[in-house]
N, C-alpha and C. Protein backbone atom coordinates (compact mmCIF):
# COMPACT_ATOMS: atom_id res chain seq x y z
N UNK A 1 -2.17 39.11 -18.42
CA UNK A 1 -1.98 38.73 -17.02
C UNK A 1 -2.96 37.63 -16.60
N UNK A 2 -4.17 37.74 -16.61
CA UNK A 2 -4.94 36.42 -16.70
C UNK A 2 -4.41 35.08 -17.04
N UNK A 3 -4.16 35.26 -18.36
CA UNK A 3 -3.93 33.65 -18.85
C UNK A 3 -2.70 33.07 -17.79
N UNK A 4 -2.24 33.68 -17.22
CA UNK A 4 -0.67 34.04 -16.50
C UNK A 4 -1.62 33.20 -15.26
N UNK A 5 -2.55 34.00 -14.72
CA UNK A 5 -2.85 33.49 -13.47
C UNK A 5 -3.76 32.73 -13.33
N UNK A 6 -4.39 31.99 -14.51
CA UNK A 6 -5.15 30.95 -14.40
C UNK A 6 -3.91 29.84 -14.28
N UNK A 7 -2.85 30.00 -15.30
CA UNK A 7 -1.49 28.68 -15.30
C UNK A 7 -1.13 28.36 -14.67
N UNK A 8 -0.87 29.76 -13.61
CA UNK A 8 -0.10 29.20 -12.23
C UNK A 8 -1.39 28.27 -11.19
N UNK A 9 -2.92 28.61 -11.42
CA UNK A 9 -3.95 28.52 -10.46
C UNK A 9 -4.07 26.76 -10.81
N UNK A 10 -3.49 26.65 -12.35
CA UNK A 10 -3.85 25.08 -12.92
C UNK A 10 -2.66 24.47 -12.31
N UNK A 11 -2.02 24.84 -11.70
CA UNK A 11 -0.26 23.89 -11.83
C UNK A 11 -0.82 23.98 -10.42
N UNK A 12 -1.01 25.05 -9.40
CA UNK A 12 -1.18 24.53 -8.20
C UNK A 12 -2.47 24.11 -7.50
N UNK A 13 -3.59 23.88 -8.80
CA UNK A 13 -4.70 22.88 -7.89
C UNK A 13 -4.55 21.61 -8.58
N UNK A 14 -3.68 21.27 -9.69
CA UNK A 14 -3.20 20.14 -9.85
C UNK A 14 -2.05 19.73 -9.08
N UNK A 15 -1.17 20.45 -8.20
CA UNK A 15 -0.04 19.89 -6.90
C UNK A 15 -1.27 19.41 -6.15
N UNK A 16 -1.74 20.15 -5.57
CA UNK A 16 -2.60 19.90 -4.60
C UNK A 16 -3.74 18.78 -4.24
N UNK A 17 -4.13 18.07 -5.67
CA UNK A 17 -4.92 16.99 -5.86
C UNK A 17 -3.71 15.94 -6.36
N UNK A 18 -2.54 16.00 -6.50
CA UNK A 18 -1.63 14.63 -6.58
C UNK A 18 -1.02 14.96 -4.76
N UNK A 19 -1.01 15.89 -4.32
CA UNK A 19 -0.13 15.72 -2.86
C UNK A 19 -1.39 15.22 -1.89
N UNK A 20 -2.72 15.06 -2.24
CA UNK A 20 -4.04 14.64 -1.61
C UNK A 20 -3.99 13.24 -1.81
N UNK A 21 -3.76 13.07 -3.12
CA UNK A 21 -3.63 11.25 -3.66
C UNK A 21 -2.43 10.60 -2.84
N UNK A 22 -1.56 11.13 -3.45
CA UNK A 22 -0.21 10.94 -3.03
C UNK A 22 -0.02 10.63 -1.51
N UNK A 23 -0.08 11.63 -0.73
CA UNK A 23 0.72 12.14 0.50
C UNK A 23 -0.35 11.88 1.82
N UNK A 24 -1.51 12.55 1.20
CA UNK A 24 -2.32 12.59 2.44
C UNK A 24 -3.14 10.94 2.84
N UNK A 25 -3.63 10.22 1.45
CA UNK A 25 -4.55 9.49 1.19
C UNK A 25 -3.68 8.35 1.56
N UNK A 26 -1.94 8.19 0.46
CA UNK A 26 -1.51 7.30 0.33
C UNK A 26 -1.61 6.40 -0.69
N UNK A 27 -2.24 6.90 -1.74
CA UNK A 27 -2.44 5.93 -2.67
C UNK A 27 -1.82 6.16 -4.02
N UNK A 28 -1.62 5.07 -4.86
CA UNK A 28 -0.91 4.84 -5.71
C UNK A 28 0.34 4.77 -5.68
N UNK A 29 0.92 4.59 -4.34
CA UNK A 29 2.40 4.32 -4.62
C UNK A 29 3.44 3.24 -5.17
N UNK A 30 2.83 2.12 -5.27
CA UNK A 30 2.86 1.10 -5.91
C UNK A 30 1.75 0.84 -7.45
N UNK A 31 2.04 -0.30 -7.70
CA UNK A 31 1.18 -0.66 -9.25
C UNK A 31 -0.10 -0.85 -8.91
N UNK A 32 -0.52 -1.24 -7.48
CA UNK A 32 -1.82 -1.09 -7.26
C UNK A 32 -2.28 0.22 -6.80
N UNK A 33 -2.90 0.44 -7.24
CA UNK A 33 -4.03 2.29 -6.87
C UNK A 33 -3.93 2.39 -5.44
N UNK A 34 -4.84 1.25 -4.60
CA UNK A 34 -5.06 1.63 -3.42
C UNK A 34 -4.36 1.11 -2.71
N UNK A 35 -3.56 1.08 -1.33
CA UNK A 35 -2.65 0.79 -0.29
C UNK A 35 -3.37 -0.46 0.05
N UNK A 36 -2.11 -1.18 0.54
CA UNK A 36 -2.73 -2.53 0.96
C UNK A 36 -3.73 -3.12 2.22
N UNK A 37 -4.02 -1.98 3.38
CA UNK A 37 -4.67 -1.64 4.18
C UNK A 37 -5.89 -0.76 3.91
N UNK A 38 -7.32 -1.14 3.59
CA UNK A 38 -8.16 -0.13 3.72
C UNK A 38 -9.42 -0.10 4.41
N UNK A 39 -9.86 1.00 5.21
CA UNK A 39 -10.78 0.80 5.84
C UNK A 39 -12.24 0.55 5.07
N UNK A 40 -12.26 1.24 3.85
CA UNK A 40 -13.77 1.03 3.22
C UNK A 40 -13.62 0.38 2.09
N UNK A 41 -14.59 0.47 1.36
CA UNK A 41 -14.58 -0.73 0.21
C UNK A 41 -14.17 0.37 -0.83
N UNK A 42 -13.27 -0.78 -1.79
CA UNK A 42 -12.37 0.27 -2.68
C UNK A 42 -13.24 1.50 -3.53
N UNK A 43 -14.54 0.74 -3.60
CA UNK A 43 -15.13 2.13 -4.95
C UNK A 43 -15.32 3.60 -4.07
N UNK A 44 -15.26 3.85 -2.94
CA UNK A 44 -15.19 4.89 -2.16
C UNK A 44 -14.58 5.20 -2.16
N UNK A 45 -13.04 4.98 -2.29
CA UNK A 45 -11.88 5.66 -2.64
C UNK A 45 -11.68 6.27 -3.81
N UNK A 46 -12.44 5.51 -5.00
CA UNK A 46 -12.17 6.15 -6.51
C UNK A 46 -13.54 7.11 -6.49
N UNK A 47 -14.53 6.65 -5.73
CA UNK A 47 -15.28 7.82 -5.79
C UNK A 47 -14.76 9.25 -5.10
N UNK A 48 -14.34 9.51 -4.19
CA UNK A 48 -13.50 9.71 -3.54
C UNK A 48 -12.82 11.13 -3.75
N UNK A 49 -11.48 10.64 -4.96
CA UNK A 49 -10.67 10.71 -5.61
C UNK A 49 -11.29 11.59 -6.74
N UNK A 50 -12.23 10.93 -7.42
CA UNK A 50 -12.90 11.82 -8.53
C UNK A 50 -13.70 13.04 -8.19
N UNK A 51 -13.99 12.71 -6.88
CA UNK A 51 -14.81 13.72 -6.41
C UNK A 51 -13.83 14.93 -6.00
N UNK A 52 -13.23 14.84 -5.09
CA UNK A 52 -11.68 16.02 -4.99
C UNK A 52 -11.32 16.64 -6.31
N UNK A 53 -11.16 15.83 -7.87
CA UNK A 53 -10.61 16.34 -8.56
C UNK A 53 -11.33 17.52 -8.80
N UNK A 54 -13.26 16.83 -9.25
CA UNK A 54 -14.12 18.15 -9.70
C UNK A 54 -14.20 19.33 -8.90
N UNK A 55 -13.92 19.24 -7.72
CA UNK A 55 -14.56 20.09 -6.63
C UNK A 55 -13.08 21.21 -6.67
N UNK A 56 -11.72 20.47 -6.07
CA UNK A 56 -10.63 20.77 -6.90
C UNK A 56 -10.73 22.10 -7.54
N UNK A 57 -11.19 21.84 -9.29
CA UNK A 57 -11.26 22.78 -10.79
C UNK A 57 -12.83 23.31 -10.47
N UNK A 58 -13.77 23.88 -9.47
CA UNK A 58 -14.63 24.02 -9.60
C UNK A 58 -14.76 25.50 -9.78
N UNK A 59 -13.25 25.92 -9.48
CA UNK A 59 -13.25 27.04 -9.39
C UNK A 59 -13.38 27.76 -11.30
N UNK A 60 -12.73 26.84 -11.95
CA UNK A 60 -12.83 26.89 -13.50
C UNK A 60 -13.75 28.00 -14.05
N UNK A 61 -14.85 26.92 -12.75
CA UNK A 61 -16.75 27.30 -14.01
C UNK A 61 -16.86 28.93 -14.49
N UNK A 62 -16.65 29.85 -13.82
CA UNK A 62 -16.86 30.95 -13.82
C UNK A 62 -15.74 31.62 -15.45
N UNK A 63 -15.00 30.70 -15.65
CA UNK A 63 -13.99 31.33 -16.85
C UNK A 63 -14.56 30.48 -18.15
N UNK A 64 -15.30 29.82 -17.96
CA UNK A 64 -16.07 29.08 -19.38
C UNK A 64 -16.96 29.90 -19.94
N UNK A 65 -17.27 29.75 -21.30
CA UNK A 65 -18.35 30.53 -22.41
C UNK A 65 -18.93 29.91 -21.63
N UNK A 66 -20.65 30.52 -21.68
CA UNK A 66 -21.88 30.39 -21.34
C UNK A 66 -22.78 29.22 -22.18
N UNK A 67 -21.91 29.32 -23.73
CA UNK A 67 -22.42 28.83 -24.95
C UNK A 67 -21.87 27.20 -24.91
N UNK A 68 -21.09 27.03 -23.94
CA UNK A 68 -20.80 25.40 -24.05
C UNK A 68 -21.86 24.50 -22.83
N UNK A 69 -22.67 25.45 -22.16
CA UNK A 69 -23.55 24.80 -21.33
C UNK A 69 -24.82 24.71 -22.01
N UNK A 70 -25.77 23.29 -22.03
CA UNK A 70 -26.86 23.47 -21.84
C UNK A 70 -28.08 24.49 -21.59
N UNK A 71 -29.10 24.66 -22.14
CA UNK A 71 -29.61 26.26 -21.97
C UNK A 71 -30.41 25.85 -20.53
N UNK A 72 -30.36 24.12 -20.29
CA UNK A 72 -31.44 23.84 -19.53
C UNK A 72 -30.62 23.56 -18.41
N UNK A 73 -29.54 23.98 -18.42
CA UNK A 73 -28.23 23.86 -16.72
C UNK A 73 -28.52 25.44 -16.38
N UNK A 74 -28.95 26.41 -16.50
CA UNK A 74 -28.54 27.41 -15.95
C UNK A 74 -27.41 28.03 -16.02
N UNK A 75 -27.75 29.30 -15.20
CA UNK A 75 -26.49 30.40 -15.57
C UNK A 75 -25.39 29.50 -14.47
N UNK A 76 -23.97 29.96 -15.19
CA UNK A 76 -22.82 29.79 -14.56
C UNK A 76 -22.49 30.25 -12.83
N UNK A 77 -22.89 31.29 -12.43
CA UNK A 77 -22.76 31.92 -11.61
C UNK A 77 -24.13 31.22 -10.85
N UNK A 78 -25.12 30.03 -10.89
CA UNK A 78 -25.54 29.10 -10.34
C UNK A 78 -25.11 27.89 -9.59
N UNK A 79 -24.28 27.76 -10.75
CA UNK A 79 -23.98 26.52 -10.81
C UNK A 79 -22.46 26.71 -9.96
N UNK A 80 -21.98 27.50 -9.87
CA UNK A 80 -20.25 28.26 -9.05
C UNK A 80 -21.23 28.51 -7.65
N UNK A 81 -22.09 28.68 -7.25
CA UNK A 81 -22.31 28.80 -5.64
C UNK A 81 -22.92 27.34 -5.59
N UNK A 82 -23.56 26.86 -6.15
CA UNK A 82 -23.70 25.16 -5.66
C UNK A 82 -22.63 24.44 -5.15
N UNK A 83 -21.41 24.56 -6.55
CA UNK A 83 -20.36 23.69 -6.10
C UNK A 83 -19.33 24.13 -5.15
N UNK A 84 -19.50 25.64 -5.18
CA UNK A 84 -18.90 26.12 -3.37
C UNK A 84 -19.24 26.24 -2.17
């Protein structure tokens, strides 16, 4: 049942970061990334953008081995209330 409800949790925080790009933001609907109107300078948008994705999957951290982190990042359950 897990693997079940992480799939569905991946399919809908990946809707949710293309209907943010997409729908809310406006961007990429054409061959250029950003809309032809913008209020700030473009690297704020891709910063932006990248930043939503991590924050997005942040929920992830807590289902990763312990053994793929750094011994010098700290425990997981640190690093999951920072990024929430």
């Amino acid at each position: 049942l897990k693997p079940v409800v992480i799939g569905i949790s991946v399919v809908a925080t990946t809707y949710s970061y293309v209907w943010d790009i997409l729908m809310d933001w406006g961007l990429c609907r054409d061959a250029r990334l950003l809309r032809s109107q913008i209020l700030y300078p473009a690297k704020y948008y891709y910063v932006c953008a990248v930043t939503n994705l991590l924050l997005r999957f942040a929920w992830v951290i807590p289902f990763l081995s312990k053994d793929i982190w750094p011994h010098w990042f700290g425990d997981i359950e640190f690093i999951t209330l920072f990024l929430c």
